[in-house]
C-alpha atoms as a PDB file:
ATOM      1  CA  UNK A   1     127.774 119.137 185.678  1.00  0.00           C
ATOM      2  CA  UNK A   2     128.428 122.366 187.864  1.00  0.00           C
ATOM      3  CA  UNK A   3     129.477 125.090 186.342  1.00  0.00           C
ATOM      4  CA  UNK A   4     133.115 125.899 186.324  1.00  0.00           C
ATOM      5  CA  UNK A   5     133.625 129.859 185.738  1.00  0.00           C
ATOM      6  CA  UNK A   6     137.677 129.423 185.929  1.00  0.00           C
ATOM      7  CA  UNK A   7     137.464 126.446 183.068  1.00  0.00           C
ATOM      8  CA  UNK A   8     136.079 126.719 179.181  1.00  0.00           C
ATOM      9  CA  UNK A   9     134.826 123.517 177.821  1.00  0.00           C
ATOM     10  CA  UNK A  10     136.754 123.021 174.252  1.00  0.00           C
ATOM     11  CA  UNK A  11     136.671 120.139 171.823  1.00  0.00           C
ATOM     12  CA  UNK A  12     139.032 118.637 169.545  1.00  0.00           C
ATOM     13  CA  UNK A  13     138.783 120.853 166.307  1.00  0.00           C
ATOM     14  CA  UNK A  14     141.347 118.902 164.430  1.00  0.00           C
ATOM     15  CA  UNK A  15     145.305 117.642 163.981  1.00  0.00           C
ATOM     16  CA  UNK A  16     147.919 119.720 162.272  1.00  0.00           C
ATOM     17  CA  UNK A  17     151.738 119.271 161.294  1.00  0.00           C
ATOM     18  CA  UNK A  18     153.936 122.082 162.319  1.00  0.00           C
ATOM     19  CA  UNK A  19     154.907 123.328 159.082  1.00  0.00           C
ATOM     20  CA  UNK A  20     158.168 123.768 160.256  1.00  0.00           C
ATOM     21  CA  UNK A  21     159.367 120.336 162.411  1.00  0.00           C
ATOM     22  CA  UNK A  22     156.381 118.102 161.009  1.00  0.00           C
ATOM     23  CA  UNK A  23     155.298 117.557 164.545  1.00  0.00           C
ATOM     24  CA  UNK A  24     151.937 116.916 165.338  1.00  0.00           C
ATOM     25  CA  UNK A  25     149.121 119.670 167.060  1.00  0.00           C
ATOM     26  CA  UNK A  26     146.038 118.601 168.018  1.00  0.00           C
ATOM     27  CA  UNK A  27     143.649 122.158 168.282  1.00  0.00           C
ATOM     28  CA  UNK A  28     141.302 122.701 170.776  1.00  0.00           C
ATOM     29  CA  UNK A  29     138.125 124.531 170.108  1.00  0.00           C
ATOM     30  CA  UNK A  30     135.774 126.525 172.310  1.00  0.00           C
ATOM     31  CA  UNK A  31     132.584 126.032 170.096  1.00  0.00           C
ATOM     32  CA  UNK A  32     131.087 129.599 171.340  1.00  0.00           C
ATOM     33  CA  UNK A  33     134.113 132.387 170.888  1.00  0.00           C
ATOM     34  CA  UNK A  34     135.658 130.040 168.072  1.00  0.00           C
ATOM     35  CA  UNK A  35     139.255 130.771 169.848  1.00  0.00           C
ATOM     36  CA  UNK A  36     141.881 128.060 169.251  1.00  0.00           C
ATOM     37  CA  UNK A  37     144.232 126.000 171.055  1.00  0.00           C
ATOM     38  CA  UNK A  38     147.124 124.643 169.646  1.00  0.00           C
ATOM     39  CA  UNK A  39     148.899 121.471 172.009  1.00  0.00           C
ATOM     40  CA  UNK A  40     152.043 120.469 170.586  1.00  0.00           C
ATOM     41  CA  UNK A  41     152.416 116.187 171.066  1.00  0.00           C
ATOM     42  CA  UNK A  42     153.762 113.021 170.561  1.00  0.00           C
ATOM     43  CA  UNK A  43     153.458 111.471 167.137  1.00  0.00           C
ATOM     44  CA  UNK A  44     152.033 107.972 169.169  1.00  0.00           C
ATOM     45  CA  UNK A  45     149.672 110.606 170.809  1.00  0.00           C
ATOM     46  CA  UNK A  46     148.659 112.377 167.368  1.00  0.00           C
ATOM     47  CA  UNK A  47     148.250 108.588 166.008  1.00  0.00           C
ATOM     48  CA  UNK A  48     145.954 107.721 169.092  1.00  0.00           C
ATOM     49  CA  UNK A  49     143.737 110.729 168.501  1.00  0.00           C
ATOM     50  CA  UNK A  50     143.666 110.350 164.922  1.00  0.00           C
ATOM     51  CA  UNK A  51     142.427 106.769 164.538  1.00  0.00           C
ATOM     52  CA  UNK A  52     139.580 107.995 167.085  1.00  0.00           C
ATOM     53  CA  UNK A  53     138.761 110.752 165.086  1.00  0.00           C
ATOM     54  CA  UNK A  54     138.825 108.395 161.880  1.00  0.00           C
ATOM     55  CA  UNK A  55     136.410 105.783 163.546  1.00  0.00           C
ATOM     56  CA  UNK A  56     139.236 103.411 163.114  1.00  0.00           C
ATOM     57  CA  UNK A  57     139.260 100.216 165.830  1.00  0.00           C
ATOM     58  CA  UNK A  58     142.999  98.632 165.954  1.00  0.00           C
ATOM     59  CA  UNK A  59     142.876  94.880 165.998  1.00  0.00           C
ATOM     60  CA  UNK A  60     144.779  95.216 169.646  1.00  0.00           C
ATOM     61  CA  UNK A  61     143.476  97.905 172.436  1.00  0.00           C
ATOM     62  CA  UNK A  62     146.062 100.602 172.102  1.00  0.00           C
ATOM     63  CA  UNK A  63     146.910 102.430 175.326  1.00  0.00           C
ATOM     64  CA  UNK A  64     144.266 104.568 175.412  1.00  0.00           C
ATOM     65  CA  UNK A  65     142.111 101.864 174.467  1.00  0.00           C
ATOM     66  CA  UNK A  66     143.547  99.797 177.512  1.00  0.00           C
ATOM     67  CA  UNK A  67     142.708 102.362 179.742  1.00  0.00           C
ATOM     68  CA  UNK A  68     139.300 102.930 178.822  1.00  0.00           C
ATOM     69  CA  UNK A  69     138.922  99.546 179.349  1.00  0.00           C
ATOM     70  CA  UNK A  70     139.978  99.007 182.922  1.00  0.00           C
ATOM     71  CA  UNK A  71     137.853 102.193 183.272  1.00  0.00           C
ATOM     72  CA  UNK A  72     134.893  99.801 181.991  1.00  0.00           C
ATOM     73  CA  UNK A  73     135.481  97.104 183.919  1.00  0.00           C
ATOM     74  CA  UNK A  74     136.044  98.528 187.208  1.00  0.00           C
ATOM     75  CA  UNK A  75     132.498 100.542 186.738  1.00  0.00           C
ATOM     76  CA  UNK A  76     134.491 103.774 186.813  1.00  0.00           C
ATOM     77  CA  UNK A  77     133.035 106.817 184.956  1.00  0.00           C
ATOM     78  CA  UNK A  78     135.738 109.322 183.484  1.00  0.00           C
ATOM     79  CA  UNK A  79     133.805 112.740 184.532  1.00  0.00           C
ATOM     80  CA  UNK A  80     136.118 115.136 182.467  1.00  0.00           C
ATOM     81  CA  UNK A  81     139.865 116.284 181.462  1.00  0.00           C
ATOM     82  CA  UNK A  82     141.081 119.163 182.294  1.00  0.00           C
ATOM     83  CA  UNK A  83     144.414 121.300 181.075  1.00  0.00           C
ATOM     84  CA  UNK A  84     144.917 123.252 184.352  1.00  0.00           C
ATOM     85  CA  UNK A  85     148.340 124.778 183.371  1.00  0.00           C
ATOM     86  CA  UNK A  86     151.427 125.852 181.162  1.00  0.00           C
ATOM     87  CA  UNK A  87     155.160 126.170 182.551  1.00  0.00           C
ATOM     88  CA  UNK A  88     157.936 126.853 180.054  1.00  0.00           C
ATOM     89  CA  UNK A  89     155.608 125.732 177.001  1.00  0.00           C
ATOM     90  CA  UNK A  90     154.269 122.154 178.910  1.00  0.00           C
ATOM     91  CA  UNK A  91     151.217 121.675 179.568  1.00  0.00           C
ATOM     92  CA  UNK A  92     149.688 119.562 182.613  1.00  0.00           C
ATOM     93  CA  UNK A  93     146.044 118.128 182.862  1.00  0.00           C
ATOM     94  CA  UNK A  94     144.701 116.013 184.833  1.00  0.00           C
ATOM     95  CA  UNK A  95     141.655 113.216 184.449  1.00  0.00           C
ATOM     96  CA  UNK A  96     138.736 113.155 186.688  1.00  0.00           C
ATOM     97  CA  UNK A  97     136.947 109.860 187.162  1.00  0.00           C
ATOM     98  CA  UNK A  98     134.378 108.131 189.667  1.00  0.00           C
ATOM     99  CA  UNK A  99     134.711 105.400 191.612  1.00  0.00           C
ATOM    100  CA  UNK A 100     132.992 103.565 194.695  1.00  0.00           C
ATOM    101  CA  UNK A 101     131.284 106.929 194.762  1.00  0.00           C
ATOM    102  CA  UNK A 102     134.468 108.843 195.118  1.00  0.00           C
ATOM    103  CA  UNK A 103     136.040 111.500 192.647  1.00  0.00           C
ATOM    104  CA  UNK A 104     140.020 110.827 192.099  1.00  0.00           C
ATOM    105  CA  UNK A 105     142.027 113.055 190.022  1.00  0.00           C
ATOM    106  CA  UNK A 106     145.287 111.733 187.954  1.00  0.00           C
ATOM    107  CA  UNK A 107     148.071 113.858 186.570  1.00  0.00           C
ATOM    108  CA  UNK A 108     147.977 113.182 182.808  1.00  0.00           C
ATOM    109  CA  UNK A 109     150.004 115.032 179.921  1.00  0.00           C
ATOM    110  CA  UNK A 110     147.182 117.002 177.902  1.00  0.00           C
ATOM    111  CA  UNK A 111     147.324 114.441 174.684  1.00  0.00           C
ATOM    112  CA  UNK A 112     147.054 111.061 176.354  1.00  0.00           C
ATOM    113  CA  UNK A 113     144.034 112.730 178.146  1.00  0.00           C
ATOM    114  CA  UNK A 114     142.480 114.103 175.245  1.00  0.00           C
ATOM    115  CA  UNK A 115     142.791 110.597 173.915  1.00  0.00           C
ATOM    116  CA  UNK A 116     141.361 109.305 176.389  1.00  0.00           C
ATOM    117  CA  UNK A 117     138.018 111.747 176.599  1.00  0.00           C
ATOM    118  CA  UNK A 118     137.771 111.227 172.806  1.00  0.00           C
ATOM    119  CA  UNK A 119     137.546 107.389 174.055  1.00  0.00           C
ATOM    120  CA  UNK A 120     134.734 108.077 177.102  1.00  0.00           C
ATOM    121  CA  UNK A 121     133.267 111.024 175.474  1.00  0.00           C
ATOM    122  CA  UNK A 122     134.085 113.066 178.310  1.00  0.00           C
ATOM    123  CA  UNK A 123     134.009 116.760 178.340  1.00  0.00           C
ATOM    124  CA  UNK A 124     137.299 118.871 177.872  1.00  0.00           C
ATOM    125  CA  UNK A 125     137.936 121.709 179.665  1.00  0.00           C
ATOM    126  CA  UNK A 126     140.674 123.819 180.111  1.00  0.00           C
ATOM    127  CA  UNK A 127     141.569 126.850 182.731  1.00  0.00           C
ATOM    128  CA  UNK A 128     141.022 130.481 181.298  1.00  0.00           C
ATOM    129  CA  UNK A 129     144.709 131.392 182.564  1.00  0.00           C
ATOM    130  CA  UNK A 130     146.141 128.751 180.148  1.00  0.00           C
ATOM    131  CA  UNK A 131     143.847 129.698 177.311  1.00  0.00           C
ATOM    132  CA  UNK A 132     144.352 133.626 177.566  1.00  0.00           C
ATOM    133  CA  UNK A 133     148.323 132.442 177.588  1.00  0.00           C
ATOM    134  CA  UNK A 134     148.129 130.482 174.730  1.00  0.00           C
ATOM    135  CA  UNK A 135     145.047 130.994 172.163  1.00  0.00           C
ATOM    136  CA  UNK A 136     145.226 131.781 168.807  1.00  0.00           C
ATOM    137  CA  UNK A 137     142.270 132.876 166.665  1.00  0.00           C
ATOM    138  CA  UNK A 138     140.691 130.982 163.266  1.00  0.00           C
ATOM    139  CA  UNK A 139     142.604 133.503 160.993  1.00  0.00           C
ATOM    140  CA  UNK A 140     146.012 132.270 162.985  1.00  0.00           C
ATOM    141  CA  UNK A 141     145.803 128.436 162.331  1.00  0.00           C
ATOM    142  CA  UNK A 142     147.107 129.214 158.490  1.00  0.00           C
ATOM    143  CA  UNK A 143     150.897 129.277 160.219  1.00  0.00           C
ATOM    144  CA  UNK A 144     150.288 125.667 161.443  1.00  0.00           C
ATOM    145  CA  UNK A 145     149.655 124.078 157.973  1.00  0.00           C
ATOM    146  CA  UNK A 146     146.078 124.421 157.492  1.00  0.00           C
ATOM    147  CA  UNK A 147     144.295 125.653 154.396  1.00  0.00           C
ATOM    148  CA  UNK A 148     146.485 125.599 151.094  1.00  0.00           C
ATOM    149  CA  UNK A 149     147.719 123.062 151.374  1.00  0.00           C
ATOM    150  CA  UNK A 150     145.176 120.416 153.526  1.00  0.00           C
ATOM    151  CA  UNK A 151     145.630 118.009 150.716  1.00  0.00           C
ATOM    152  CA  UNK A 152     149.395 117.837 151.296  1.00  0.00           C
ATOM    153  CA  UNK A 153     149.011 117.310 155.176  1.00  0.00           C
ATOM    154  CA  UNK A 154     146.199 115.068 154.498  1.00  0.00           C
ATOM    155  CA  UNK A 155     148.753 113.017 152.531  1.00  0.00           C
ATOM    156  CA  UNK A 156     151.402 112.821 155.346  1.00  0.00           C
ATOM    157  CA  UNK A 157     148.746 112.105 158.036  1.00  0.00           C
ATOM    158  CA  UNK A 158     148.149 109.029 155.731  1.00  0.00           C
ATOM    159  CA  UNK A 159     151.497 108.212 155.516  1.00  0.00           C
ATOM    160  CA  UNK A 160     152.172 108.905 159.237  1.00  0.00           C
ATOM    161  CA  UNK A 161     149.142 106.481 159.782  1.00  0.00           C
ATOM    162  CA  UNK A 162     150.194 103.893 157.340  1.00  0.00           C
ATOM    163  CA  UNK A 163     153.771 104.071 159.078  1.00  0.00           C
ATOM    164  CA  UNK A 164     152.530 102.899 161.934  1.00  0.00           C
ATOM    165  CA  UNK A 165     151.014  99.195 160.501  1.00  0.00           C
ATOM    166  CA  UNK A 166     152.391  96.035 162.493  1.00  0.00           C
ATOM    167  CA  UNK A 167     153.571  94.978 159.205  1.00  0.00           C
ATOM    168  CA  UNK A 168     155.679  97.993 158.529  1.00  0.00           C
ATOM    169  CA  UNK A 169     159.696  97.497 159.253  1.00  0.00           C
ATOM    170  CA  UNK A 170     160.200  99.949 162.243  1.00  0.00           C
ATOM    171  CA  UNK A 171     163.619 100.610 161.505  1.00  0.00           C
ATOM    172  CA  UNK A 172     162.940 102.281 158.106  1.00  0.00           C
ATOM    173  CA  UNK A 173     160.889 104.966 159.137  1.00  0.00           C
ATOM    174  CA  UNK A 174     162.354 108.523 159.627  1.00  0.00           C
END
């Protein structure tokens, strides 16, 4: 891949729960400074990225799942994601993929793109401008629920998870 001096390639450190609304963050990672980036999305997103992360295979292709298929089976190759701004705290990315020996770029939000690299293991980059607005560092990531209390947001990812069963009445959950 060429290199890309306006982009830093990150990877998906973890998901956290905004201590203070209980929405989901999935945190980007450049592996070599360590800096942080903390995406604010959807709860079907965070649920998407989680049962990735997991290793967990739903009975029935998700969305993400979906796409990566038609990906498949029209012999296209996903080259990368990248976030490639911020305007009034929303971010855009956009997916690259090849096909018929062509590169095509989509408009994507970040988190169904991130789910989708996660799926095609394809790199994750995102523009210096948006990570200079935007980074935290390691010592930061305390304010959105990690470290005391991991155990407690490791219970209400489960429960967030377990919400989401085809079993589970819809209408009873908050």
């Amino acid at each position: 891949m060429e290199q890309r001096p306006d982009y830093t390639e990150m990877k998906v450190y973890r998901l956290v729960l905004d201590p203070n609304t209980n929405s989901p963050i999935v945190v980007l990672q450049d592996e070599s400074s360590g800096a942080l980036l903390p995406i604010w999305i959807g709860i079907f997103e965070a649920h998407s990225i989680a049962m990735k992360m997991e290793g967990v295979e739903p009975n029935r292709p998700m969305t993400h799942d979906l796409l990566r298929n038609f990906f498949d089976v029209t012999k296209s190759l996903v080259d990368r994601i990248d976030v490639v701004d911020l305007v009034d705290n929303t971010y855009f990315a956009r997916i690259y993929f090849f096909l018929n020996q062509q590169t095509y770029a989509i408009d994507s939000r970040p988190s169904d793109a991130i789910a989708l690299a996660l799926r095609t293991t394809s790199p994750i980059f995102v523009a210096n401008h948006v990570l200079e607005k935007s980074k935290i560092e390691q010592s930061q990531l305390r304010e959105f629920g990690e470290g005391e209390s991991a155990e407690n947001e490791e219970d209400r990812w489960k429960a967030i998870l377990k919400s989401f069963d085809p079993d589970t009445d819809k209408s009873k959950i908050n």
